[in-house]
N, C-alpha and C. Protein backbone atom coordinates (compact mmCIF):
# COMPACT_ATOMS: atom_id res chain seq x y z
N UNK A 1 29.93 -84.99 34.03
CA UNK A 1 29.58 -83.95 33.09
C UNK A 1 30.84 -83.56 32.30
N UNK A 2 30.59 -83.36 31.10
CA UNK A 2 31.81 -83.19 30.01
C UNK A 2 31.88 -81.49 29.93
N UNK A 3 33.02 -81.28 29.79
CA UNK A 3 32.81 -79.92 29.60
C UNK A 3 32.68 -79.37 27.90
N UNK A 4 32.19 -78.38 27.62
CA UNK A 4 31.38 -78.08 26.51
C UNK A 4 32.66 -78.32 25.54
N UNK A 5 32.17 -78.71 24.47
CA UNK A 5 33.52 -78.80 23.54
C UNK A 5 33.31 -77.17 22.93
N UNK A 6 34.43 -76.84 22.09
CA UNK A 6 34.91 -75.30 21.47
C UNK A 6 34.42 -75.35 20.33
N UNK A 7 33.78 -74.17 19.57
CA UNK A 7 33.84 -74.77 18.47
C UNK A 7 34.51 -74.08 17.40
N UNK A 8 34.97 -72.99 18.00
CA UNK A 8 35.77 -72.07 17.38
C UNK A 8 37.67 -72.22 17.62
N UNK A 9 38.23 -73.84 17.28
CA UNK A 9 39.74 -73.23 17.95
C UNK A 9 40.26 -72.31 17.56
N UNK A 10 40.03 -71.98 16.31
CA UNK A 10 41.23 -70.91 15.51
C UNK A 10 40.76 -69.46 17.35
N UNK A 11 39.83 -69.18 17.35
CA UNK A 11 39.69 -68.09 18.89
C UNK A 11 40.40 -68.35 19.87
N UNK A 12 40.98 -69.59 20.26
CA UNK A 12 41.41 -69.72 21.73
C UNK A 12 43.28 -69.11 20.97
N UNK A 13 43.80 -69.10 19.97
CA UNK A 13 44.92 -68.54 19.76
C UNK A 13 44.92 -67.01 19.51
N UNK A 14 45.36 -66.84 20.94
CA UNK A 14 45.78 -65.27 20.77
C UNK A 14 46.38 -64.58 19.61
N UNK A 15 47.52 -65.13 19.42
CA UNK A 15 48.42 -64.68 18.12
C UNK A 15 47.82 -64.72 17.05
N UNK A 16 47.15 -65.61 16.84
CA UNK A 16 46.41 -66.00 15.39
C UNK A 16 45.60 -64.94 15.20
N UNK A 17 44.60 -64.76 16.18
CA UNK A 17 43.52 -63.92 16.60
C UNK A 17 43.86 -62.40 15.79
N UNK A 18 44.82 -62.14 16.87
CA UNK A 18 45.17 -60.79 16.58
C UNK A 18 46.39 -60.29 14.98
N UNK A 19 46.51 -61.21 14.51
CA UNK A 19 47.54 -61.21 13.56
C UNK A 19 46.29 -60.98 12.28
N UNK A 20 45.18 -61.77 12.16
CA UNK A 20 44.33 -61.92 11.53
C UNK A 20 43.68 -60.03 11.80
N UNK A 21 42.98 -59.65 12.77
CA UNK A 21 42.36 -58.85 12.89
C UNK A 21 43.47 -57.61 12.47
N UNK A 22 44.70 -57.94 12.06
CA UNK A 22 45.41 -56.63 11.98
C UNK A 22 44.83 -56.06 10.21
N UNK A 23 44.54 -56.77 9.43
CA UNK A 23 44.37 -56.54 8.18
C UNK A 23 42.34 -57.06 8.16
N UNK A 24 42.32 -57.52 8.86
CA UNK A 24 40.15 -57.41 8.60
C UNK A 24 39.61 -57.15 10.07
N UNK A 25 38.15 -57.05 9.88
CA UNK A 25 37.40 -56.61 10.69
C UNK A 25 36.58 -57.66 11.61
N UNK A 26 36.27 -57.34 12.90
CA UNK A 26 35.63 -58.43 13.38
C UNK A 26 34.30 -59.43 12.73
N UNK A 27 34.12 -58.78 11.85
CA UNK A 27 33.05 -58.90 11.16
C UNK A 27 33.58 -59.94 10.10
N UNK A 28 34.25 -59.56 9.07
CA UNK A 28 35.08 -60.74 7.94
C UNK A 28 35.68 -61.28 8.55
N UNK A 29 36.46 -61.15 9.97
CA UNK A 29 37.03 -62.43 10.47
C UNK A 29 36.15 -63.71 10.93
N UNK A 30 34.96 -63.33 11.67
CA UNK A 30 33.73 -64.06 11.77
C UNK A 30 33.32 -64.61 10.50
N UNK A 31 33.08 -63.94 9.70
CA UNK A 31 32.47 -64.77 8.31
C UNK A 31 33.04 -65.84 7.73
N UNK A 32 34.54 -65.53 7.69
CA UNK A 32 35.81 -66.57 6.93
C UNK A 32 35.55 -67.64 8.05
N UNK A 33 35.62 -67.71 9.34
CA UNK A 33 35.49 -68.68 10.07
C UNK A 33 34.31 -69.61 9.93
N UNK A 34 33.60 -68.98 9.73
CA UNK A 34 31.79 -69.30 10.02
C UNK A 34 31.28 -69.30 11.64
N UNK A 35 31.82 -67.82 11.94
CA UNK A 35 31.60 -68.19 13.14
C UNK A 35 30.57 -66.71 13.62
N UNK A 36 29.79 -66.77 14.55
CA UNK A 36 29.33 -65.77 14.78
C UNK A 36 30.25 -64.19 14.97
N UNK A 37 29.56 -62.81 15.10
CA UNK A 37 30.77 -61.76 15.08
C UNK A 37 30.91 -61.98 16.67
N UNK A 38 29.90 -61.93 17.91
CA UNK A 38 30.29 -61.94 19.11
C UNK A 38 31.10 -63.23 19.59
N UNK A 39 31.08 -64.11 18.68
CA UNK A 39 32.40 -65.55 19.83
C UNK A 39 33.91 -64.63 19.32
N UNK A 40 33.87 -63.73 18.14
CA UNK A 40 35.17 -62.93 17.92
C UNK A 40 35.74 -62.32 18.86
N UNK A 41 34.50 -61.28 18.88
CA UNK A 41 34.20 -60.47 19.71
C UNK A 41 34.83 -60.54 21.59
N UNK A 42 34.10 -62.18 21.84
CA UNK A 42 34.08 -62.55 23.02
C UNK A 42 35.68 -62.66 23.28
N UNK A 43 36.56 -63.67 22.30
CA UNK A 43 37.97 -63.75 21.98
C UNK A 43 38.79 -62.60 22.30
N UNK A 44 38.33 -61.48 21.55
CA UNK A 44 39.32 -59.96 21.60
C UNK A 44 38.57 -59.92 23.27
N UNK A 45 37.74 -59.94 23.62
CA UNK A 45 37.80 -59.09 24.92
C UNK A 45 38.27 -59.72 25.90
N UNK A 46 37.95 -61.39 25.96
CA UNK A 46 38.99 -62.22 27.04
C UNK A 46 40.39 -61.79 26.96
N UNK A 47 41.15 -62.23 25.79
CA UNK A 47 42.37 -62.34 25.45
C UNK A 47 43.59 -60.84 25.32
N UNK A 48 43.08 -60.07 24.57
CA UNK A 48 43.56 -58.84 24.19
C UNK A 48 43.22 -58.00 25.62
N UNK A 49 44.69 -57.34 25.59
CA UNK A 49 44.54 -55.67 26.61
C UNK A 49 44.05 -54.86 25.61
N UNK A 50 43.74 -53.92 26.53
CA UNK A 50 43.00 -52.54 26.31
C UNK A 50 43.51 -52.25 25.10
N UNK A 51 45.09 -52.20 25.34
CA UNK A 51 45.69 -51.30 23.70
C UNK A 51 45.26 -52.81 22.71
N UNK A 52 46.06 -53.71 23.11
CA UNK A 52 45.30 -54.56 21.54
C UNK A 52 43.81 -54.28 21.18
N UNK A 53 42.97 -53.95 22.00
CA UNK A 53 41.41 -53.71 21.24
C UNK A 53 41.50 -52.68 20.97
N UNK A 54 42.26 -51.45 21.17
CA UNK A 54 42.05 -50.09 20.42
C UNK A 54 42.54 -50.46 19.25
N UNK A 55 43.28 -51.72 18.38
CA UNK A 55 43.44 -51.38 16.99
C UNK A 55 43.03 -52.23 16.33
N UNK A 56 41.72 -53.00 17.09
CA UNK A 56 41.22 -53.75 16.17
C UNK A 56 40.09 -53.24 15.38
N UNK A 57 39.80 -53.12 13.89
CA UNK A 57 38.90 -52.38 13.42
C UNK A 57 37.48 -52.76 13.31
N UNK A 58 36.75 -51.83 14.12
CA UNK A 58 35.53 -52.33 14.09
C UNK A 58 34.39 -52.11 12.73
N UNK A 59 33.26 -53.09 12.64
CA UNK A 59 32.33 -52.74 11.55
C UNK A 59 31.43 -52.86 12.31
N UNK A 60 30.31 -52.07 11.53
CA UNK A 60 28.92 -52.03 12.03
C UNK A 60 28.06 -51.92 10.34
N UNK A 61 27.02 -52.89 10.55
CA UNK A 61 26.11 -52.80 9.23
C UNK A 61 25.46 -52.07 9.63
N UNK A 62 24.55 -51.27 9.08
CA UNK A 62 23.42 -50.50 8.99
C UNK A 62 22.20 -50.63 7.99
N UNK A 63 21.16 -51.13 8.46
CA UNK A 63 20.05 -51.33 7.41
C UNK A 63 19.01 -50.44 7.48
N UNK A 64 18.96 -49.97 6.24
CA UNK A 64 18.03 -48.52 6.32
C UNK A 64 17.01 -49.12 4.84
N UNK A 65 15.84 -49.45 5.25
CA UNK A 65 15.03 -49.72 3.81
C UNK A 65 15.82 -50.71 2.80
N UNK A 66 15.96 -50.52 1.82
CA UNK A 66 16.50 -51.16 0.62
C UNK A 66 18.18 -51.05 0.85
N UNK A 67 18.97 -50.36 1.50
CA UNK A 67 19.67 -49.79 1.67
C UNK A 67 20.78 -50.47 2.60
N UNK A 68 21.92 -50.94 2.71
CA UNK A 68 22.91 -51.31 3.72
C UNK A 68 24.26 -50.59 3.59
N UNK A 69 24.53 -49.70 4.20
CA UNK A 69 25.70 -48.82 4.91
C UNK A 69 26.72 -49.62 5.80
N UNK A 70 28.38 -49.88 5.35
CA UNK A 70 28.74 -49.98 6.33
C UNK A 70 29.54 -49.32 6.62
N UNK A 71 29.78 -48.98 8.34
CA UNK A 71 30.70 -48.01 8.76
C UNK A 71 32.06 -48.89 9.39
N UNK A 72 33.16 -48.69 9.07
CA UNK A 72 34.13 -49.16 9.91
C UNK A 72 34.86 -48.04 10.48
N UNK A 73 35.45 -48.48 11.58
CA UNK A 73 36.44 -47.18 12.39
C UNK A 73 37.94 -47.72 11.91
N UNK A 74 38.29 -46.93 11.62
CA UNK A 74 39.81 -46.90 11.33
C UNK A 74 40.54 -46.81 12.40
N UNK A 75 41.89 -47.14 12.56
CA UNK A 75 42.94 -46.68 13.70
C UNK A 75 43.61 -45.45 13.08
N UNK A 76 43.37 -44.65 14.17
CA UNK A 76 43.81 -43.10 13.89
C UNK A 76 45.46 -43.40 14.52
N UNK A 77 46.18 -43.59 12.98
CA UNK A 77 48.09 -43.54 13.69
C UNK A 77 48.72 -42.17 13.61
């Protein structure tokens, strides 16, 4: 049995990872990749301590009718 190939390498680099997420959101970092937001997601939570995920900025879409809201959280410095 082979083990699953990756299909995301740019994720298995920590540095990359987090150097990237310092200026976008899990969300546009996923998109530029073409990669889903949770294999990001999955990345920051293997890889990153606690304090590296407190400054990664999160997005959330919101679909209301005709309507899309998005909220991001900022890092409060």
């Amino acid at each position: 049995m082979s083990p699953t190939p990756i299909k995301y390498e740019q994720l298995l680099d920590k540095t990359w990872v987090l150097e990237q997420l310092k200026t976008k959101s899990i969300a546009q970092l996923a998109k530029e990749i073409g990669a889903p937001r949770s294999s990001v997601q999955w990345a920051v939570s293997r890889y990153c301590s606690d304090a590296e995920q407190a400054q990664v900025v999160k997005e959330r879409v919101h679909v209301k009718k005709d309507k899309i809201t998005r909220v991001t959280k900022e890092i409060q410095a």
